[in-house]
Protein backbone atom coordinates (compact mmCIF):
# COMPACT_ATOMS: atom_id res chain seq x y z
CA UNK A 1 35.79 27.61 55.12
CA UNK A 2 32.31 28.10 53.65
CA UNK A 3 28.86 26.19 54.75
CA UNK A 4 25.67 25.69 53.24
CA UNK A 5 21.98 25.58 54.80
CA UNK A 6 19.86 23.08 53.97
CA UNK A 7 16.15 23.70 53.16
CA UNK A 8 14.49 20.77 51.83
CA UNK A 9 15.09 17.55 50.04
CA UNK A 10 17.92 19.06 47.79
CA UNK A 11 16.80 22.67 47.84
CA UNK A 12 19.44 25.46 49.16
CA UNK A 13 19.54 28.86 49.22
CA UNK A 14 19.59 31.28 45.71
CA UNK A 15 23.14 32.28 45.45
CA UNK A 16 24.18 28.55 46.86
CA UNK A 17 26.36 26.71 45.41
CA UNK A 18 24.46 23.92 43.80
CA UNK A 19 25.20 20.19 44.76
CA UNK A 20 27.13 20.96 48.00
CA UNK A 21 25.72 20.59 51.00
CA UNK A 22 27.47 22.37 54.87
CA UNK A 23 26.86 20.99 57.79
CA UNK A 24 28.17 21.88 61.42
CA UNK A 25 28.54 20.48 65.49
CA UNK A 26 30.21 21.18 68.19
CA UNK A 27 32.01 17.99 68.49
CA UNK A 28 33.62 18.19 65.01
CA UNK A 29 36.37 20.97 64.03
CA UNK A 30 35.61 23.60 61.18
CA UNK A 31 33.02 22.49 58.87
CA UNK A 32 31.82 19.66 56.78
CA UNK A 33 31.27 20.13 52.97
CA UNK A 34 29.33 17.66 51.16
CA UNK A 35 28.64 16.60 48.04
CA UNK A 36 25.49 14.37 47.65
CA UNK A 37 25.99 11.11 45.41
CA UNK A 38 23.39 10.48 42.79
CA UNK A 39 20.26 9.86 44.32
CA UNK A 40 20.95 11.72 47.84
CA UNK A 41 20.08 15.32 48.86
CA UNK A 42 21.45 17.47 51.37
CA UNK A 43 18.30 16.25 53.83
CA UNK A 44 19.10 12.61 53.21
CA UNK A 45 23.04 13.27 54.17
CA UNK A 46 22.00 14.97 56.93
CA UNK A 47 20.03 12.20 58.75
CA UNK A 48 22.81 9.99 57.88
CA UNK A 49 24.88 12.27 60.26
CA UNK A 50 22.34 12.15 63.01
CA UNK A 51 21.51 8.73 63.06
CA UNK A 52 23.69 6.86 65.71
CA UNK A 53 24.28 3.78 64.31
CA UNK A 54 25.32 5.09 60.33
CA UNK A 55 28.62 3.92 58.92
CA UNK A 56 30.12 3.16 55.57
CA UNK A 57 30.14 6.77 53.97
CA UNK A 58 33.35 9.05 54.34
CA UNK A 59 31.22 12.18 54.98
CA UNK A 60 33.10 15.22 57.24
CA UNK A 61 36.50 13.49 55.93
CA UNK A 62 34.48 10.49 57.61
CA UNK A 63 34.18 11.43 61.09
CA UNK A 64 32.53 9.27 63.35
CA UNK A 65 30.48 11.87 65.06
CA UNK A 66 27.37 10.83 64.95
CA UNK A 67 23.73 13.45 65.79
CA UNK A 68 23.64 17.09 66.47
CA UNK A 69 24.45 18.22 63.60
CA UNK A 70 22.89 21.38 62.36
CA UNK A 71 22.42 22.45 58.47
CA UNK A 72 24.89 25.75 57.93
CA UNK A 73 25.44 28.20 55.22
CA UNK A 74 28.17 27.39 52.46
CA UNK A 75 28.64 31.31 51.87
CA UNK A 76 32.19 32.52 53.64
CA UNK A 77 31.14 34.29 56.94
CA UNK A 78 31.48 38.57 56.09
């Protein structure tokens, strides 16, 4: 499994893969790739995760964990 850190509104590391964003918690197994729809950014998926009361997007296979979730590296741990 890879994971991706999130920066900014849309920005990720050089080297990322562009357009996917990785996000991790403890309460959710492995972790979640993401692929912002047009007009979303890796920040804007993010809050959706942390905000308690989101639904209607199948993020994380659409999990219904909802906050602490953390930004992570996409790049396959060495």
């Amino acid at each position: 499994m890879s994971t991706c850190l999130v920066l900014g509104a849309g920005a990720t590391l050089a080297g990322e893969p562009e357009g996917k964003c990785c996000f991790k918690n403890a309460a959710y197994a492995g972790v979640c790739e993401a692929t912002p729809a047009e007009g979303e950014t890796c920040a804007s998926v993010l809050e959706y995760l942390n905000t308690p009361n989101s639904a209607g997007k199948s993020y994380c296979g659409g999990t219904v964990v909802r906050g602490g979730w953390e930004s992570a590296s996409c790049k396959p741990p060495q």
